[in-house]
C-alpha atoms as a PDB file:
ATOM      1  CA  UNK A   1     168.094 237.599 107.455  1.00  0.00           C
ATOM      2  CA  UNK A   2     168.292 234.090 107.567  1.00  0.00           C
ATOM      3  CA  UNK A   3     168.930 232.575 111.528  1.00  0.00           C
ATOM      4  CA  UNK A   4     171.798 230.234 110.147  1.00  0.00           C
ATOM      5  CA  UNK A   5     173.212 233.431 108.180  1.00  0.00           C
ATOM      6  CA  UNK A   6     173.260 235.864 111.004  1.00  0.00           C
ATOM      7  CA  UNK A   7     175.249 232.738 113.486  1.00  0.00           C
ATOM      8  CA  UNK A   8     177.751 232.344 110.708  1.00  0.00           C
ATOM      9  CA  UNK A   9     178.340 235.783 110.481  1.00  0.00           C
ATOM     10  CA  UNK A  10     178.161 236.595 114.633  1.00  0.00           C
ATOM     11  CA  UNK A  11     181.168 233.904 114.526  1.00  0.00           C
ATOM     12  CA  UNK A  12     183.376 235.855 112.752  1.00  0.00           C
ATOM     13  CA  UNK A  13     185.736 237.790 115.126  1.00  0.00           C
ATOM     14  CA  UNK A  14     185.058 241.724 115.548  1.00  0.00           C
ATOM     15  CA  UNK A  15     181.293 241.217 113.829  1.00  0.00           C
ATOM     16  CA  UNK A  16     178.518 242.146 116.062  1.00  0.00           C
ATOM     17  CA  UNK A  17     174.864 241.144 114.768  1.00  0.00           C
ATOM     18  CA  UNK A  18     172.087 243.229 115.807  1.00  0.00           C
ATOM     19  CA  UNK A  19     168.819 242.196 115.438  1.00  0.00           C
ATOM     20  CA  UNK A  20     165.799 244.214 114.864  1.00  0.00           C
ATOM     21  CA  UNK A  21     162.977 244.512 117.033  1.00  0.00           C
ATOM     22  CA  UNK A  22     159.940 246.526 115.579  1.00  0.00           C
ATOM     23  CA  UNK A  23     157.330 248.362 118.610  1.00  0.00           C
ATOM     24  CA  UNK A  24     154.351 247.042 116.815  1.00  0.00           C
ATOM     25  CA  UNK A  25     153.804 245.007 114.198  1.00  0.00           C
ATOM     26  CA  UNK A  26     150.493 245.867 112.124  1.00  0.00           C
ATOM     27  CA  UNK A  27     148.872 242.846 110.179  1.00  0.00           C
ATOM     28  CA  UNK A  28     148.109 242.955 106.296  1.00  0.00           C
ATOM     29  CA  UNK A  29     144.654 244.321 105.479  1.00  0.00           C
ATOM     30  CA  UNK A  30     142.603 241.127 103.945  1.00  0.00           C
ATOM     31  CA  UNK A  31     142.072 241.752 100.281  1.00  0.00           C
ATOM     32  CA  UNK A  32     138.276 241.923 100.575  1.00  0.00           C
ATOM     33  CA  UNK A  33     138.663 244.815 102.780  1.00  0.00           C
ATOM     34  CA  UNK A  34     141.473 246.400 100.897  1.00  0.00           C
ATOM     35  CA  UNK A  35     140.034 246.128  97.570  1.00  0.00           C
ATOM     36  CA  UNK A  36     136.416 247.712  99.007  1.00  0.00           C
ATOM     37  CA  UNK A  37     138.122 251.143 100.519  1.00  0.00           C
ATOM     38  CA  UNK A  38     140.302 251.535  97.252  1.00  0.00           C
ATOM     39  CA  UNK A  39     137.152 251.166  94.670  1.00  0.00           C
ATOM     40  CA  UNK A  40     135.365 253.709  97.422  1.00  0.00           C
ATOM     41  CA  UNK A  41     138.644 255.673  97.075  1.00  0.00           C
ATOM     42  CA  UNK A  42     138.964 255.904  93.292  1.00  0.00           C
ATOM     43  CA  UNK A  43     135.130 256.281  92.530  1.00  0.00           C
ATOM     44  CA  UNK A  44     135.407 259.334  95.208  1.00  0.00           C
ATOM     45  CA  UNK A  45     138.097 260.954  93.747  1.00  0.00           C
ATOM     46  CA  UNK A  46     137.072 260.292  90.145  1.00  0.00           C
ATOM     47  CA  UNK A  47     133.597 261.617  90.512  1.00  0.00           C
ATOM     48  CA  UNK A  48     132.989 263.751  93.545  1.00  0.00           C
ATOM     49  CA  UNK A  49     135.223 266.335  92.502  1.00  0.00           C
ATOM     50  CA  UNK A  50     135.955 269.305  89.765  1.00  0.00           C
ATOM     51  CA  UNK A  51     138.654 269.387  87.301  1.00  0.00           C
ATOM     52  CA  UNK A  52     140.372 272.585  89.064  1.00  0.00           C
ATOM     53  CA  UNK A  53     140.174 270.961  92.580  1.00  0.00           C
ATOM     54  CA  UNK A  54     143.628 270.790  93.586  1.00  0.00           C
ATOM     55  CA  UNK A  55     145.293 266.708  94.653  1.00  0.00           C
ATOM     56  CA  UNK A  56     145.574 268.624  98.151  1.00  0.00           C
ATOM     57  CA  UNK A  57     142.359 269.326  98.797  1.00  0.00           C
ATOM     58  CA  UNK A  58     141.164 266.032  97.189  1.00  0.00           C
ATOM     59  CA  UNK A  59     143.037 263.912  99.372  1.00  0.00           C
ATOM     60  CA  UNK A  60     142.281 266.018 102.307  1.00  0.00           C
ATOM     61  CA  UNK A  61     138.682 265.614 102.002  1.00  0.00           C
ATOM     62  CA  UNK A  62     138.552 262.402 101.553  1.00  0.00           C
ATOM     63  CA  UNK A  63     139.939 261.732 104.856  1.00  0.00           C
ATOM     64  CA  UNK A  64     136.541 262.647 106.248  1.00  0.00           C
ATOM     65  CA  UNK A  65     135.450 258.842 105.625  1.00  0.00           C
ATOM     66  CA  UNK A  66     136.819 257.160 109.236  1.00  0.00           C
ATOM     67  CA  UNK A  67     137.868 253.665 107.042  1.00  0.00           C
ATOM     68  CA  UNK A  68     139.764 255.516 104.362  1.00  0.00           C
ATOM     69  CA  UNK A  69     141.365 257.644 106.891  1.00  0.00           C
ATOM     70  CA  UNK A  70     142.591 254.231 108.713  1.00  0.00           C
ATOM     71  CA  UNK A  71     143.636 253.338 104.780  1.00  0.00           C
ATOM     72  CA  UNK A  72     146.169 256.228 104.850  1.00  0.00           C
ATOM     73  CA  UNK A  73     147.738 255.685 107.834  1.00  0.00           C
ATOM     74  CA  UNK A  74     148.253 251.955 107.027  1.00  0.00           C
ATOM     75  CA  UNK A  75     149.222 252.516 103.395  1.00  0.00           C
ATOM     76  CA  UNK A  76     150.118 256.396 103.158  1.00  0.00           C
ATOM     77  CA  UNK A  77     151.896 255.843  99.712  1.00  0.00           C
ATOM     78  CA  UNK A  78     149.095 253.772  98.191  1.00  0.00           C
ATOM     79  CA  UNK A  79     146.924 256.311  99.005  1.00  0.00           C
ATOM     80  CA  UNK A  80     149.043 259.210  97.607  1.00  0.00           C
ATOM     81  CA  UNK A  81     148.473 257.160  94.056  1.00  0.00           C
ATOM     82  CA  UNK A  82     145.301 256.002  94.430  1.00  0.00           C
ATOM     83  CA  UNK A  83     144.326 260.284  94.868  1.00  0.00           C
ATOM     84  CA  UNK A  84     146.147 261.115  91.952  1.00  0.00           C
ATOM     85  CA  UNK A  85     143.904 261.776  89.402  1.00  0.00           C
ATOM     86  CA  UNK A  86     146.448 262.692  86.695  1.00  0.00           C
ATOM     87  CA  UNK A  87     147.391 258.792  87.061  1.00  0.00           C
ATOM     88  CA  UNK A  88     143.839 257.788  87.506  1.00  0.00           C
ATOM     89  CA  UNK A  89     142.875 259.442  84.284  1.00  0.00           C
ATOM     90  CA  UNK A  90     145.266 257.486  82.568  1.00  0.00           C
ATOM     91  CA  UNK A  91     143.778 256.016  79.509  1.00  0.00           C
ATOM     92  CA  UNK A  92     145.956 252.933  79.749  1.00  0.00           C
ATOM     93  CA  UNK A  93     144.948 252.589  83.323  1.00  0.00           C
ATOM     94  CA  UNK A  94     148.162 251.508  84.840  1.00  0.00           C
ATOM     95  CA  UNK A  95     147.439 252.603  88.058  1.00  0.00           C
ATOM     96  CA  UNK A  96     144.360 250.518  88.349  1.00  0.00           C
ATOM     97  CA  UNK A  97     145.918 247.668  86.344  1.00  0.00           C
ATOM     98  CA  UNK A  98     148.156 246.897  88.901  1.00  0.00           C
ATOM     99  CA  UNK A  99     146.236 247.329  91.791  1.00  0.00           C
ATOM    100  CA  UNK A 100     144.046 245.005  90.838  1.00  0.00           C
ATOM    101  CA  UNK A 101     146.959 242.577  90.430  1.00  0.00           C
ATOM    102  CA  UNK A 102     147.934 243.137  93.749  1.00  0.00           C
ATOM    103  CA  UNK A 103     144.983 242.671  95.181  1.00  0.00           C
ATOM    104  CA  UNK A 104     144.320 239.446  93.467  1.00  0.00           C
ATOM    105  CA  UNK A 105     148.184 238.236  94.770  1.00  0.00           C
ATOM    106  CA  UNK A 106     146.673 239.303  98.279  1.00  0.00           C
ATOM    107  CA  UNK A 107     143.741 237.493  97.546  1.00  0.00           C
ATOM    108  CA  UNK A 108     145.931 234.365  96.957  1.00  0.00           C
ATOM    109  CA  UNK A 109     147.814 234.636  99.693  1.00  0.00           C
ATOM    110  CA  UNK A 110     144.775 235.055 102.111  1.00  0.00           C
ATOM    111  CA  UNK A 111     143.199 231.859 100.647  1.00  0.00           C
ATOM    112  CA  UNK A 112     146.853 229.582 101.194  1.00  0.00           C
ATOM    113  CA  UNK A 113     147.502 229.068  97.667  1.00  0.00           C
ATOM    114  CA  UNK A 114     150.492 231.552  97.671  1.00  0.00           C
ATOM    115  CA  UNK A 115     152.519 232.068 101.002  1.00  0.00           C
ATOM    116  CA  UNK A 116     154.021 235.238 101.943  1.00  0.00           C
ATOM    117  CA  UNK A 117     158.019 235.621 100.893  1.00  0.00           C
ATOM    118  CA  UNK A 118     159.984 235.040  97.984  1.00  0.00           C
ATOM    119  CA  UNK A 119     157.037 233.547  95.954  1.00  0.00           C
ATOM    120  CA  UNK A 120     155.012 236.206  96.716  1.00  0.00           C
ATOM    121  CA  UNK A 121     157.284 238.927  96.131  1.00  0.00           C
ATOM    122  CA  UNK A 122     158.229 237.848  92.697  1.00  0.00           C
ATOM    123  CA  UNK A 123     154.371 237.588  91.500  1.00  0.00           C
ATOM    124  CA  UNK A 124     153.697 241.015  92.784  1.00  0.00           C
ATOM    125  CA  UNK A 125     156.958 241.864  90.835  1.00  0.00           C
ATOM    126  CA  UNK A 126     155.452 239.829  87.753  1.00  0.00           C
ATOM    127  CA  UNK A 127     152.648 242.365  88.039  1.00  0.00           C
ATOM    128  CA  UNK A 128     154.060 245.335  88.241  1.00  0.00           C
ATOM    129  CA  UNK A 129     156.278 244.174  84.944  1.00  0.00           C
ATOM    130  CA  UNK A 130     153.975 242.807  83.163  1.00  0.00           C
ATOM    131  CA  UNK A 131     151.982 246.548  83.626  1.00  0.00           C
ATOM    132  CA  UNK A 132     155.040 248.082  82.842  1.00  0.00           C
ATOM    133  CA  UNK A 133     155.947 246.295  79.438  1.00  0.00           C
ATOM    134  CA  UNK A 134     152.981 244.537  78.175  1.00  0.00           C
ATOM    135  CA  UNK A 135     153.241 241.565  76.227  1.00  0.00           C
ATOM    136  CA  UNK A 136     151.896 242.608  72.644  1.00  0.00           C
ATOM    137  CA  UNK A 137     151.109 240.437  70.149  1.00  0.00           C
ATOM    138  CA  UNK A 138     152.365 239.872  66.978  1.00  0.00           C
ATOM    139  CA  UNK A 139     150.678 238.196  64.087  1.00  0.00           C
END
């Protein structure tokens, strides 16, 4: 929230504006680093294990690697798709389409030429559209 919104609205009788204070604040991963543990990631999970294996025991053994087990705990839900080999397997690859977008948005925004906020947010949502409902052309 904006610090001009949350005065206006502290003025107004019987409104009490908290303010949120977080115990640790973890910074983004750079997108060199984050794009080099998911390719490790997916090429482990595409290739080290059988058809049958089960998504549990993938993604419990690949928590035996120290970096992508400091991957889950920073991005537990990313890593959750990025084990799913169903979604992997994909022929249409939208799994890996848009993490590659994402990581080239990160990439931007680590170099300066995009800053984090509302720019940033609606490229990534740009992305995940443009994955979603691809542009086909007509002729």
């Amino acid at each position: 929230m904006q610090r001009e919104e949350a005065e206006r609205l502290a003025a107004q009788p019987n409104t009490e504006v908290l303010e949120v204070k977080y115990a640790s604040i973890n910074d983004p991963w750079p997108a060199a680093r984050l794009r080099k543990v998911c390719d490790r990631l997916m090429k482990r999970v595409l290739e080290e294990f059988s058809a049958d294996a089960s998504d549990f025991l993938v993604r419990k053994t690949c928590l035996d690697d120290e970096e992508i087990l400091t991957f889950y705990r920073s991005h537990p839900k990313l890593y959750t798709m990025l084990t799913d080999r169903k979604l992997l397997n994909d022929p249409k690859k939208p799994a890996q389409t848009v993490l590659n977008g994402f990581l080239d948005l990160r990439q931007t925004i680590d170099s300066g030429i995009v800053a984090e906020g509302k720019e940033a947010d609606a490229m990534a949502n740009k992305i995940v559209m443009s994955c979603l409902h691809p542009v086909s052309s007509t002729k």
